[in-house]
Protein backbone atom coordinates (compact mmCIF):
# COMPACT_ATOMS: atom_id res chain seq x y z
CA UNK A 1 0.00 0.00 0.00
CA UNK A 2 2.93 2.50 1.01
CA UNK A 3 4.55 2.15 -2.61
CA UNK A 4 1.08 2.40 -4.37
CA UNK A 5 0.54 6.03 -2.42
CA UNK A 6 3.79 6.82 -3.92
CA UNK A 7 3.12 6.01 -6.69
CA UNK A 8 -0.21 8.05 -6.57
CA UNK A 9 2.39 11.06 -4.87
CA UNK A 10 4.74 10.68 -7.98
CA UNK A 11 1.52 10.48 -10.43
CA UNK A 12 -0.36 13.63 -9.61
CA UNK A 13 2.51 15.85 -9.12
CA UNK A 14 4.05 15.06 -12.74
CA UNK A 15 0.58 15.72 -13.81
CA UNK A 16 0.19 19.32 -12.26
CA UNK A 17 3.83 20.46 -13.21
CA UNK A 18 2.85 19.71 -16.44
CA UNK A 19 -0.96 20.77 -17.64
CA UNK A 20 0.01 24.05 -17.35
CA UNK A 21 2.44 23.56 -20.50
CA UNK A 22 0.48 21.17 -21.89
CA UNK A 23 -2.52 24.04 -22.24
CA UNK A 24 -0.48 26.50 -23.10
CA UNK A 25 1.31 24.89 -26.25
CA UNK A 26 -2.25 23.85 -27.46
CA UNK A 27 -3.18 27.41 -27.69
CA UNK A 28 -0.50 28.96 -29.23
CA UNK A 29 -1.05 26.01 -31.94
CA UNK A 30 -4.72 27.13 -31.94
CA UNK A 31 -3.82 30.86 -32.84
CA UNK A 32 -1.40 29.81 -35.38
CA UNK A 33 -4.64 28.85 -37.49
CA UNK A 34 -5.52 32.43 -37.79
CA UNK A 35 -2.74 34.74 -38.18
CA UNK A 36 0.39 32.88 -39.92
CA UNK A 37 -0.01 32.80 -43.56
CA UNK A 38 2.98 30.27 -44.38
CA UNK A 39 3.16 31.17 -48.34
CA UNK A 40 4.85 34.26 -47.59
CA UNK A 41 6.92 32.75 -45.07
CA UNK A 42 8.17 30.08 -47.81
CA UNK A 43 9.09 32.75 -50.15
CA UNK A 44 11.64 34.11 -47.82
CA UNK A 45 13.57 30.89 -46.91
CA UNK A 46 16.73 30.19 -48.15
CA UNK A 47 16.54 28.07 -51.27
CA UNK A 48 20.35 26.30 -50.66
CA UNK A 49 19.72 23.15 -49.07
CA UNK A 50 21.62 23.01 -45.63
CA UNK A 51 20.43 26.46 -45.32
CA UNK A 52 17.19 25.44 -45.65
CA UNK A 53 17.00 22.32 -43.36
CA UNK A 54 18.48 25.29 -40.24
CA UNK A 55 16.28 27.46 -41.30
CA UNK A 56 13.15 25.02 -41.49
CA UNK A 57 14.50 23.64 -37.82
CA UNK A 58 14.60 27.05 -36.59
CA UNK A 59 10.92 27.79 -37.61
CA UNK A 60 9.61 26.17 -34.49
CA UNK A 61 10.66 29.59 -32.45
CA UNK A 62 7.68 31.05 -34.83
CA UNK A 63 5.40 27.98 -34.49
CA UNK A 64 5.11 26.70 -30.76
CA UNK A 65 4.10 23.09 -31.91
CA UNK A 66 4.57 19.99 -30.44
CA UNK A 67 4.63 16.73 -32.08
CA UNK A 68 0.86 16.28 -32.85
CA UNK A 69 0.42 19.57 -33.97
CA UNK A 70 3.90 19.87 -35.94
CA UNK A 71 2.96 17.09 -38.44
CA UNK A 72 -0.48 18.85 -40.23
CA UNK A 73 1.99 21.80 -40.51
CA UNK A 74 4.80 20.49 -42.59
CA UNK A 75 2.45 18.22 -44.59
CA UNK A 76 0.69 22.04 -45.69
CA UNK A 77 4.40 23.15 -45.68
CA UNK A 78 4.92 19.84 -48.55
CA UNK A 79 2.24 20.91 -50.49
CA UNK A 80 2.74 24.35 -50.58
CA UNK A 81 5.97 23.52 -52.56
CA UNK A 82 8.46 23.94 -49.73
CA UNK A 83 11.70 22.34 -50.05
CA UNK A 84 12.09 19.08 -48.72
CA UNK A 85 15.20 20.24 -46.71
CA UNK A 86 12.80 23.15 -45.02
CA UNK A 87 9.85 20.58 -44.08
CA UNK A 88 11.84 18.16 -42.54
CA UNK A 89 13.94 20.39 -40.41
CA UNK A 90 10.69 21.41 -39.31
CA UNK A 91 8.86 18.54 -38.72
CA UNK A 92 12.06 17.00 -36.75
CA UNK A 93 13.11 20.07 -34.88
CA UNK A 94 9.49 22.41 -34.33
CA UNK A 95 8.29 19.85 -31.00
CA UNK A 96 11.91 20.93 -29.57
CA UNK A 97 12.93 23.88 -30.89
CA UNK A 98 9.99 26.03 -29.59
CA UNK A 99 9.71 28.73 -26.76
CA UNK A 100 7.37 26.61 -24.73
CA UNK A 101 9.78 23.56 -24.75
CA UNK A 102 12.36 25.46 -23.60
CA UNK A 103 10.69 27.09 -21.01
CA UNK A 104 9.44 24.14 -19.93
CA UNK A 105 12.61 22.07 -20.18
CA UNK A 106 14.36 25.12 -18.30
CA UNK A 107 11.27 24.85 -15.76
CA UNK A 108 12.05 20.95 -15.37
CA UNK A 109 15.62 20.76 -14.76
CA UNK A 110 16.81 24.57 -13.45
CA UNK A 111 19.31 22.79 -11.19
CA UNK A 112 20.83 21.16 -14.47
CA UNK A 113 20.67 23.99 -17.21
CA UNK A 114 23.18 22.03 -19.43
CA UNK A 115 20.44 19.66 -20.60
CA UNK A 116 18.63 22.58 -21.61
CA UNK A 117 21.05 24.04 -24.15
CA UNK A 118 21.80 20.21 -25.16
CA UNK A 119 18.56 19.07 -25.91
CA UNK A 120 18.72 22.03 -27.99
CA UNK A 121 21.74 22.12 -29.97
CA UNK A 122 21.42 18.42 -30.37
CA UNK A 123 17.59 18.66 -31.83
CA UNK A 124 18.67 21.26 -33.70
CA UNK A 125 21.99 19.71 -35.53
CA UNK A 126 20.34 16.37 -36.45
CA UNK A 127 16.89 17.85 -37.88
CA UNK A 128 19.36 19.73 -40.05
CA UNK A 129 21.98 16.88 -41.04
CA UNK A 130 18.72 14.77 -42.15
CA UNK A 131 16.56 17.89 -43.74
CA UNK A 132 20.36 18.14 -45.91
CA UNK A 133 20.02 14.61 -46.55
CA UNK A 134 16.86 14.58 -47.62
CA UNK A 135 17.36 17.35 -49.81
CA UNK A 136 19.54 14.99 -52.12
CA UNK A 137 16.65 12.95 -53.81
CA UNK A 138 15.94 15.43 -56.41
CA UNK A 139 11.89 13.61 -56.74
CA UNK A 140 10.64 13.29 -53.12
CA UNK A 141 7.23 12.01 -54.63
CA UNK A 142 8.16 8.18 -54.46
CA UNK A 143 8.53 8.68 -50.87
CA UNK A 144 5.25 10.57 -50.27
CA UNK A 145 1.52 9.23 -49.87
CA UNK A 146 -0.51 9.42 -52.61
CA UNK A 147 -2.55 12.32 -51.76
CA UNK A 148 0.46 14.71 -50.63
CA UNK A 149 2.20 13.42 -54.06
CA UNK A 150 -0.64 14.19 -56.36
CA UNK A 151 -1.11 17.85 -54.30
CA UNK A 152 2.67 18.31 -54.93
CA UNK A 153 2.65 17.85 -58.46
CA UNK A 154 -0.44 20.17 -58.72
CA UNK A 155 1.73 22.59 -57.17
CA UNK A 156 4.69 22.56 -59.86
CA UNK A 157 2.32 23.02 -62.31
CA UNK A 158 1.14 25.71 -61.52
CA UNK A 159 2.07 29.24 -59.81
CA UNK A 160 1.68 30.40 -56.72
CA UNK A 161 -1.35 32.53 -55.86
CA UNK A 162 -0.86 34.64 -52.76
CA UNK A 163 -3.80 36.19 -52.45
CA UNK A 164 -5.75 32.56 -52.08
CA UNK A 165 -3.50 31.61 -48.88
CA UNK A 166 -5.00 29.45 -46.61
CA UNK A 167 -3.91 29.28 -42.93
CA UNK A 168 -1.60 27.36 -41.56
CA UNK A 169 -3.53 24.01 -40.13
CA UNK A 170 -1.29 23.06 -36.57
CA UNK A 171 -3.58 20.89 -34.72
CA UNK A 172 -4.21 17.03 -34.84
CA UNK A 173 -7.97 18.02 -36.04
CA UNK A 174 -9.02 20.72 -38.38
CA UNK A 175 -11.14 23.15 -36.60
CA UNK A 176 -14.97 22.48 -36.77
CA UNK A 177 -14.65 18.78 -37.83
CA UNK A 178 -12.99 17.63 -33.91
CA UNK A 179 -14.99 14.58 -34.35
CA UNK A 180 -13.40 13.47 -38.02
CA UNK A 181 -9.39 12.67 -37.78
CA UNK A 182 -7.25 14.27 -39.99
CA UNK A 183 -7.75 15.12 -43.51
CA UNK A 184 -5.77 13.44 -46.15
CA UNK A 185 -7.53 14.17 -49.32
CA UNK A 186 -6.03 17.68 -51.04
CA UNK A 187 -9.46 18.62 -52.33
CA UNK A 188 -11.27 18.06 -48.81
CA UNK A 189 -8.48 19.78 -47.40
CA UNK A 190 -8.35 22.87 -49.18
CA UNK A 191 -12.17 22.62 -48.64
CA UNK A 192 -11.67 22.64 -44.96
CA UNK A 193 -9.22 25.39 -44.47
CA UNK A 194 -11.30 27.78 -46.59
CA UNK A 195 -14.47 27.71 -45.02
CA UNK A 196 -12.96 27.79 -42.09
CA UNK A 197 -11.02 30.99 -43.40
CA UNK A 198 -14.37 32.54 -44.55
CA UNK A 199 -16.38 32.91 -40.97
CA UNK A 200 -16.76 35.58 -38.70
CA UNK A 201 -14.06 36.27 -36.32
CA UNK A 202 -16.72 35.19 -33.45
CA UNK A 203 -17.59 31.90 -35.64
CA UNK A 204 -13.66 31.29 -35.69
CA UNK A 205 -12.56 32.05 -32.00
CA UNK A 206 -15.56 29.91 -31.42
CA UNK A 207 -13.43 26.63 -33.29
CA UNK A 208 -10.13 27.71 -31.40
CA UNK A 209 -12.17 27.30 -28.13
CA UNK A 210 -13.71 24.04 -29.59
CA UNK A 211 -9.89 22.85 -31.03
CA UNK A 212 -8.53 23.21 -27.85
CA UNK A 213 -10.34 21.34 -26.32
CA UNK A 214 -10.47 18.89 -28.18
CA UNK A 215 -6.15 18.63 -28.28
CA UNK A 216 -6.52 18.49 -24.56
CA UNK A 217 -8.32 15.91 -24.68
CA UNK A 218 -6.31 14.07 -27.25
CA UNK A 219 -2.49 15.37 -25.58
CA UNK A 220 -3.53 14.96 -22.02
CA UNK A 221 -5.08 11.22 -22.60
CA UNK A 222 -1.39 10.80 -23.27
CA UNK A 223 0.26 12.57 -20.93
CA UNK A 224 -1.71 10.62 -18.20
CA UNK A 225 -0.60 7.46 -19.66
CA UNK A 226 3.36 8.78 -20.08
CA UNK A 227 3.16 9.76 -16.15
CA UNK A 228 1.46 6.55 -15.04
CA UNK A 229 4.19 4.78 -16.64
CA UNK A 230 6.85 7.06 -15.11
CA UNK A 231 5.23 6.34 -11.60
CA UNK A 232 4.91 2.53 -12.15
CA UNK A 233 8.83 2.45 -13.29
CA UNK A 234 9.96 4.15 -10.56
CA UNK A 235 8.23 2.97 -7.97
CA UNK A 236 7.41 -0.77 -8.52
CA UNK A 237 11.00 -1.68 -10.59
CA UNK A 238 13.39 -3.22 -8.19
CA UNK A 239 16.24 -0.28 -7.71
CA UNK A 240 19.13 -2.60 -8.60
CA UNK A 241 17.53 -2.73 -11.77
CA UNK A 242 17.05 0.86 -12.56
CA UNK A 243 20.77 1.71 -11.31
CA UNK A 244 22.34 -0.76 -13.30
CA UNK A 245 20.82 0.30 -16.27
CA UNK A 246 20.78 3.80 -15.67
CA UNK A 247 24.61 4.10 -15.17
CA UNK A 248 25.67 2.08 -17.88
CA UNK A 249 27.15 4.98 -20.81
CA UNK A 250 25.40 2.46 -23.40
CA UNK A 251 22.22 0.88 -21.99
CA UNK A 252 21.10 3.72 -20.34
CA UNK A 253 20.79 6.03 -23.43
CA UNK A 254 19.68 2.72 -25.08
CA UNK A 255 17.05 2.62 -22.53
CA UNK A 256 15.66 5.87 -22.44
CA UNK A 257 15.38 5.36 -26.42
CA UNK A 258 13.31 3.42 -25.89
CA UNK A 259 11.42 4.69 -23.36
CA UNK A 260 10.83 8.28 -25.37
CA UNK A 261 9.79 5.98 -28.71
CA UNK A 262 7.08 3.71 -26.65
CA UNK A 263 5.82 6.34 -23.81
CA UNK A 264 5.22 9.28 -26.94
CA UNK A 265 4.56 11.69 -24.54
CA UNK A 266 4.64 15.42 -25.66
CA UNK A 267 7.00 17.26 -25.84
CA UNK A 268 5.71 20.18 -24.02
CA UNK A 269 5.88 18.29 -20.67
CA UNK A 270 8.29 15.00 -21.21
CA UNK A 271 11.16 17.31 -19.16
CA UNK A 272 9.10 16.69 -16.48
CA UNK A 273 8.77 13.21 -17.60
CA UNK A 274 12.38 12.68 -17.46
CA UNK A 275 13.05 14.52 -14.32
CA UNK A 276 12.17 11.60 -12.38
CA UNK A 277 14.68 9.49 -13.92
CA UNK A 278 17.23 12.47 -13.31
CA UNK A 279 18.49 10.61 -10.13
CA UNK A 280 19.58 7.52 -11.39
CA UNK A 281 19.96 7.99 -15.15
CA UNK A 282 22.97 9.65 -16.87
CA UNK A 283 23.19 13.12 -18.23
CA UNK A 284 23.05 11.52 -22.46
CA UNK A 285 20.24 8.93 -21.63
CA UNK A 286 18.00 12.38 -20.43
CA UNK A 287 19.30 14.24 -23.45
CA UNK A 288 18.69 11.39 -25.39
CA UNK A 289 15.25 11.26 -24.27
CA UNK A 290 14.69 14.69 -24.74
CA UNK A 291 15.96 14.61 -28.45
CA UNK A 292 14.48 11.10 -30.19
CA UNK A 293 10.79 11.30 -28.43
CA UNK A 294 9.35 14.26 -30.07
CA UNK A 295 11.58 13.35 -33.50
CA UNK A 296 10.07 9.78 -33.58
CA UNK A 297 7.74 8.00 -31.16
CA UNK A 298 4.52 5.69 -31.75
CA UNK A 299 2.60 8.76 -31.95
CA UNK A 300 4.32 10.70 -33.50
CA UNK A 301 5.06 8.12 -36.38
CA UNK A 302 0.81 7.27 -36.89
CA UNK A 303 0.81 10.91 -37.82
CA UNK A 304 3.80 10.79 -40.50
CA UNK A 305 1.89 8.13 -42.39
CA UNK A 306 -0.62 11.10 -43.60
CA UNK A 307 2.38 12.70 -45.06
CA UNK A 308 5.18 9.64 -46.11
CA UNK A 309 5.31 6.07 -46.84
CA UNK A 310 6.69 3.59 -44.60
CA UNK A 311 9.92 3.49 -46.31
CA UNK A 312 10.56 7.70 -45.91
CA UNK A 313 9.19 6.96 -42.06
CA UNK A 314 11.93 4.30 -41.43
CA UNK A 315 14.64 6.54 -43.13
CA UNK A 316 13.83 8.98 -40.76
CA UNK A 317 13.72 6.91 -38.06
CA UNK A 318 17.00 5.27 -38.62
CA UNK A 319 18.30 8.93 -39.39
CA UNK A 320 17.48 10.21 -35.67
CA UNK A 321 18.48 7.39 -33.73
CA UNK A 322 21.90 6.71 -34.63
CA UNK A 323 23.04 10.67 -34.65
CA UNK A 324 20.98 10.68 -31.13
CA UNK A 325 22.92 7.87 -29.99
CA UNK A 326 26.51 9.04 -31.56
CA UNK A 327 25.84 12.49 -29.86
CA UNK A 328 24.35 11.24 -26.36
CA UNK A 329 27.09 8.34 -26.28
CA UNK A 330 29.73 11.22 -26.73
CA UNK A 331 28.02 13.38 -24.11
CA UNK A 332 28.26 10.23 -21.86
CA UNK A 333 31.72 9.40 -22.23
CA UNK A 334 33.94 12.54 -22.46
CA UNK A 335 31.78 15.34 -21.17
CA UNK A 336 29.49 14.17 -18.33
């Protein structure tokens, strides 16, 4: 009974450290559906490929996104006709790279601010090594779905019409159709956005109010389920077990790999996540943990099917968890 009311303790105090930024990145995501028109944005970035991939995983400081919000925005990125190099240094980099992260991150481990300005440089180097990558298959179509493919190919046919810009789509669910999941046809889509576009102000703050929500509902089902399983672990796993993994250089940041990929809890509150492992884990298996989760987790990876096939999805995958590893294992063995 004593190690089930800590495990109760341990539950509800992850939970209230963390709803606070939970709500708070869900409505900056919101109010990025009225006020960001990404066309223009596009036309500024830099069209050289590296330069592109930093710049696109540098965007997140203008789109506070986590993971289930920074999907729908580089799939409109895709078929808006940015370069590959831009959208995946976005998608890879936006749940990290973001104001709210880093607050939050800061907020979680203030007595260890080097894992805040890791976690960052880190997130920020490998979405830009694989945007660069990327950017070398001159026909990304192959390794799109069927409906961002066909959009894409619209897209190079035709110009650009700024004065037809639809907003920027950021949540999981487009606003006024929270009970459908997310759109994949390009037709529906544009559909979507538009009429959404065309209401009253009142009308649309109505939908924000109504897309919140309903990502609360969908982000904090998970984060209830990512701190029930940090409770569990460190409560009811025997301590011998914890410490002998947690110290090891390898297994730990192994480990906590794992961990980030299976838990796929956001990114707006997994510092607090991995605070509790803080203790008994090394410095590169948190970092580690930090960087992979909001780049690739369960979650995260059911979303990138509306956008690539499975072969892009395990590219990517591969992609972010050996640099991860390379730069955590380093971390562990001749900094820490």
């Amino acid at each position: 009974m004593t190690q089930l009311n800590s495990a109760f303790t341990l539950f509800f105090s992850l939970l209230v450290e963390a709803i606070p930024f939970l709500l708070l990145g869900v409505l900056f995501s919101g109010l990025l559906q009225f006020f960001v028109d990404e066309r223009r944005l596009l036309a500024i970035l830099p069209k050289n490929p590296l330069l592109g991939a930093f710049a696109g995983s540098c965007i997140g400081f203008l789109f506070p996104v986590c993971e289930c919000g920074n999907v729908p925005v580089a799939r409109r990125m895709l078929m808006q006709g940015a370069p590959i190099s831009v959208a995946i240094g976005f998608l890879l980099a936006a749940p990290t790279i973001n104001p709210i992260v880093i607050w939050a991150t800061w907020t979680a481990f203030r007595d260890q601010p080097e894992i805040v300005f890791l976690r960052v440089g880190f997130s920020l180097a490998i979405a830009t090594i694989i945007g660069f990558i990327f950017s070398a298959q001159a026909d990304l179509r192959p390794f799109l779905q069927s409906g961002v493919a066909s959009a894409l190919t619209l897209k190079q046919s035709q110009p650009s019409d700024l004065n037809q810009s639809p907003l920027l789509q950021s949540g999981t669910y487009f606003l006024g159709q929270s009970a459908k999941p997310l759109i994949t046809d390009p037709s529906e889509l544009q559909a979507a956005m538009m009429a959404s576009v065309s209401k009253p102000k009142s009308f649309r703050l109505r939908l924000l109010l109504e897309n919140t929500v309903q990502e609360m509902r969908e982000l904090g089902g998970v984060l209830i389920l990512g701190s029930a399983i940090a409770a569990l672990v460190q409560v009811f796993v025997p301590r011998d077990i914890i410490l002998s993994l947690g110290q090891s250089p390898v297994t730990s940041i192994l480990a906590m790999m794992l961990l980030a990929g299976v838990v796929s809890i956001c990114s707006t509150v997994d510092s607090f996540f991995a605070l509790s492992f803080a203790s008994t884990f090394t410095s590169g298996s948190l970092v580690a943990f930090l960087v992979f989760g909001p780049m690739i987790d369960l979650k995260g990876v059911g979303l990138m099917l509306s956008i690539f096939k499975p072969r892009a999805i395990f590219y990517l995958f591969a992609l972010a968890a050996q640099l991860t590893f390379a730069l955590t294992l380093f971390l562990n063995l001749y900094i820490s």
